[in-house]
C-alpha atoms as a PDB file:
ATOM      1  CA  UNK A   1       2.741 -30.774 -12.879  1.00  0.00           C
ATOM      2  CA  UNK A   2       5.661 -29.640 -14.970  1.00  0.00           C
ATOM      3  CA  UNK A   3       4.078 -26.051 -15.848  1.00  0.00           C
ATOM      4  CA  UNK A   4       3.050 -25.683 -11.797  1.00  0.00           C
ATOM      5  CA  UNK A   5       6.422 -26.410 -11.066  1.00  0.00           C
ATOM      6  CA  UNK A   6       8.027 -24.404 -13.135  1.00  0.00           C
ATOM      7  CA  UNK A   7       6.000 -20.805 -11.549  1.00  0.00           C
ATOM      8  CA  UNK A   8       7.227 -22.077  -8.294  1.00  0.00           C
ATOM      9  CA  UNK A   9      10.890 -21.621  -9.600  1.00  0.00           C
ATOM     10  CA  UNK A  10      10.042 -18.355 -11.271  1.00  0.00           C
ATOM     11  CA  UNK A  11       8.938 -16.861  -8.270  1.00  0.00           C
ATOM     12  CA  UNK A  12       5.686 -15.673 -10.126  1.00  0.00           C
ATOM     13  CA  UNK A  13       3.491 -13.268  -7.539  1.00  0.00           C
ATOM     14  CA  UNK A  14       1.299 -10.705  -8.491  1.00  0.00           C
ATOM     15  CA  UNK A  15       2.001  -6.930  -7.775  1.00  0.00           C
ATOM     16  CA  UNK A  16       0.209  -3.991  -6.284  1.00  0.00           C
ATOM     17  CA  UNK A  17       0.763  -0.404  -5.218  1.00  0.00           C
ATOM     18  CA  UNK A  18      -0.815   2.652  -3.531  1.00  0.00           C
ATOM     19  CA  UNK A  19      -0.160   5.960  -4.074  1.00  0.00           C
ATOM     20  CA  UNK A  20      -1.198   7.904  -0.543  1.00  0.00           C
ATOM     21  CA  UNK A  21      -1.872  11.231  -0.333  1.00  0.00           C
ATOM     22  CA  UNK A  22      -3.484  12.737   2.760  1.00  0.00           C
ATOM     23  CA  UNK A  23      -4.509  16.575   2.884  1.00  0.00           C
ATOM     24  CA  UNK A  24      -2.685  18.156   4.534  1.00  0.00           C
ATOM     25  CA  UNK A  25       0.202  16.696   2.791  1.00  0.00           C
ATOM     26  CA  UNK A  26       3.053  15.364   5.803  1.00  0.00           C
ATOM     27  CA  UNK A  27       1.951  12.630   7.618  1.00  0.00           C
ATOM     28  CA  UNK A  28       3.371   9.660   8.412  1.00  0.00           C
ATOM     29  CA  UNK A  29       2.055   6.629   7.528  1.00  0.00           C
ATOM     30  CA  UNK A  30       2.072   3.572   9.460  1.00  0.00           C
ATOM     31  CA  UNK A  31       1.022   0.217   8.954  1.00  0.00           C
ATOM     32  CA  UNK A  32      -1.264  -1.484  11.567  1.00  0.00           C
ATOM     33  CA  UNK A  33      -0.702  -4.757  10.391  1.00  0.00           C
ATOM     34  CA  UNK A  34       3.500  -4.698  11.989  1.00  0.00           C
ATOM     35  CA  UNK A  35       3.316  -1.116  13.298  1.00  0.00           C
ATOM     36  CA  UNK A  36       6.068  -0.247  10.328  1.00  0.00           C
ATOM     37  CA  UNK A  37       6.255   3.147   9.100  1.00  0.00           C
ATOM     38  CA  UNK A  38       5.532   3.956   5.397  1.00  0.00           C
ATOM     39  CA  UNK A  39       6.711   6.927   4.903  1.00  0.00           C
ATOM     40  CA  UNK A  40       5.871  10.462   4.712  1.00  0.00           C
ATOM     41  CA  UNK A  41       2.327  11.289   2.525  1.00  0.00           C
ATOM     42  CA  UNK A  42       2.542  11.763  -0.690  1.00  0.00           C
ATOM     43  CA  UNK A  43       4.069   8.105  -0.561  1.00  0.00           C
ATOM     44  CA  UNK A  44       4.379   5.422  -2.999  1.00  0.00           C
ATOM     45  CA  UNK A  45       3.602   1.516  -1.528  1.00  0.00           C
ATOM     46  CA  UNK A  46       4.177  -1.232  -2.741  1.00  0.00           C
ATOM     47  CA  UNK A  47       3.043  -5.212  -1.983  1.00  0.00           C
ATOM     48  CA  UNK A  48       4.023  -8.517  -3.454  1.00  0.00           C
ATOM     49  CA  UNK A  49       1.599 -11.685  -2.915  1.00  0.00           C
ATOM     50  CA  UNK A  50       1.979 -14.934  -4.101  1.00  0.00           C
ATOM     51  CA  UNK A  51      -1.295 -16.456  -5.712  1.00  0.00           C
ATOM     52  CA  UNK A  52      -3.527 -13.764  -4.135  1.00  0.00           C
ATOM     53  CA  UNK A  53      -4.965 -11.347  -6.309  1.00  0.00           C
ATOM     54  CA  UNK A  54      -6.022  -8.362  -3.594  1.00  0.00           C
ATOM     55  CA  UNK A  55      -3.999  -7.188  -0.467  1.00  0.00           C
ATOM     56  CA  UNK A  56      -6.098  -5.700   2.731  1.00  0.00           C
ATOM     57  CA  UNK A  57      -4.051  -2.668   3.783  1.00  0.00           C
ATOM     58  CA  UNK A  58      -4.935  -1.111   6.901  1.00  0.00           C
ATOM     59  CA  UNK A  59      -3.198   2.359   7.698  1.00  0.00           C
ATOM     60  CA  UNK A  60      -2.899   4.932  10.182  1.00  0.00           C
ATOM     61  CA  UNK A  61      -1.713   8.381   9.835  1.00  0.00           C
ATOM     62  CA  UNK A  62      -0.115  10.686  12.277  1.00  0.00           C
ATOM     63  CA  UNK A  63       0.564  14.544  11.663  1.00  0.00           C
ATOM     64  CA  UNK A  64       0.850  17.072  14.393  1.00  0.00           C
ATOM     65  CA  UNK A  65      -1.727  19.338  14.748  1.00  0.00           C
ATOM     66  CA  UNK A  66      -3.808  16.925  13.220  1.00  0.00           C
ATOM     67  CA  UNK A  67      -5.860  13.899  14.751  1.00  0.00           C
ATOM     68  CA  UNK A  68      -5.017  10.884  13.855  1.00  0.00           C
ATOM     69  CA  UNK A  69      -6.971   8.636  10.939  1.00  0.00           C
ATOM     70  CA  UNK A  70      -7.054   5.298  10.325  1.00  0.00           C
ATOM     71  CA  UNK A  71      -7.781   3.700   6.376  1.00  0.00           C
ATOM     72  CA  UNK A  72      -8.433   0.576   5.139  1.00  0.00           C
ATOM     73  CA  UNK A  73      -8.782   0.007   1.859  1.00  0.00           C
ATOM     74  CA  UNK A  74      -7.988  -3.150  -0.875  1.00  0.00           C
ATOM     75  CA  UNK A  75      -4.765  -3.097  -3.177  1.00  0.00           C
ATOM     76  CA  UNK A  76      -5.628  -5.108  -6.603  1.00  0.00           C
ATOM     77  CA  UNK A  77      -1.987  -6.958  -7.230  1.00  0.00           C
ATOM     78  CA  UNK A  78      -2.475  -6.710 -10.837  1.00  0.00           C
ATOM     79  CA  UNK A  79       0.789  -6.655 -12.116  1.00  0.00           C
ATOM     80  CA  UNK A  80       3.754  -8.947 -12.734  1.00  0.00           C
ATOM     81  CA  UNK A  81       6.518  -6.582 -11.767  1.00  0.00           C
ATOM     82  CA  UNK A  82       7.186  -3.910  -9.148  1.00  0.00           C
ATOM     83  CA  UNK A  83       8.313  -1.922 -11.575  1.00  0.00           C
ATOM     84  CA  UNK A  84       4.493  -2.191 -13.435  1.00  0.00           C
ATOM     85  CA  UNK A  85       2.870  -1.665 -10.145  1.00  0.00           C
ATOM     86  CA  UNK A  86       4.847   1.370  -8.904  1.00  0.00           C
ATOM     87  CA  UNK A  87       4.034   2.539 -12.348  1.00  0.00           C
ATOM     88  CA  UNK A  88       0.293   2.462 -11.956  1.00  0.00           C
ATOM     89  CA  UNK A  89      -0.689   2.885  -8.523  1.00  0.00           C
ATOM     90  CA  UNK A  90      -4.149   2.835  -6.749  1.00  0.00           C
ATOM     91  CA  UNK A  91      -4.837   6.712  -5.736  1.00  0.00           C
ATOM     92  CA  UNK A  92      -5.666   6.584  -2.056  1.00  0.00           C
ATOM     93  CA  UNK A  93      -6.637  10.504  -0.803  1.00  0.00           C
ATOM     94  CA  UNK A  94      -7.214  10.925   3.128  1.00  0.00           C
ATOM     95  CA  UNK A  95      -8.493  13.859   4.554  1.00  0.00           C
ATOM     96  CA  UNK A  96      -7.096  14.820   8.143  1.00  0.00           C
ATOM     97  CA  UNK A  97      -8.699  16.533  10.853  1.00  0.00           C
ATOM     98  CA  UNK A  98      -7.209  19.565  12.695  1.00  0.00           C
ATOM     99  CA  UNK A  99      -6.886  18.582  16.622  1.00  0.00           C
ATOM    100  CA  UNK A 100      -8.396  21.040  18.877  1.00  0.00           C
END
């Protein structure tokens, strides 16, 4: 009981991050789950869960000229810090196709 409570005041929660990269390089990246933007690709994201030990992440990006692609994909929150996840990020590479 004591050692539970004592990760609750902590705050332990595991760590993940994605780097994206679409080609071309530019888009935006938005994601579906709140419809918040990302950033611009190549981007560096990061998530913070509390007991869970993979994140969901399903993305949409947006370049002109370009159609638009959704991703999904699973984050492994591996690591204890931010700092150790933005460190060693997932690669995530998505290929964009040229509207007509």
């Amino acid at each position: 009981m004591l050692a539970m409570a004592a990760l609750l005041l902590t705050g332990c929660a595991n760590h993940g991050a994605a780097l994206i990269h679409t080609e071309p390089s530019g888009a935006e990246v938005v994601n579906l789950e709140d419809d918040t933007v990302l950033g611009v690709t190549p981007v560096k994201v990061w998530w913070r869960e509390g007991t869970e030990k993979r994140k969901f992440v399903n993305i949409r990006v947006q370049k002109d000229g370009y159609r638009d692609k959704t991703s999904s994909f699973w984050v492994t929150l591996r690591h204890s810090t931010k700092e150790g996840a933005l460190a060693e990020p997932q690669y995530v590479e998505i290929k964009m196709d040229k509207s007509e």
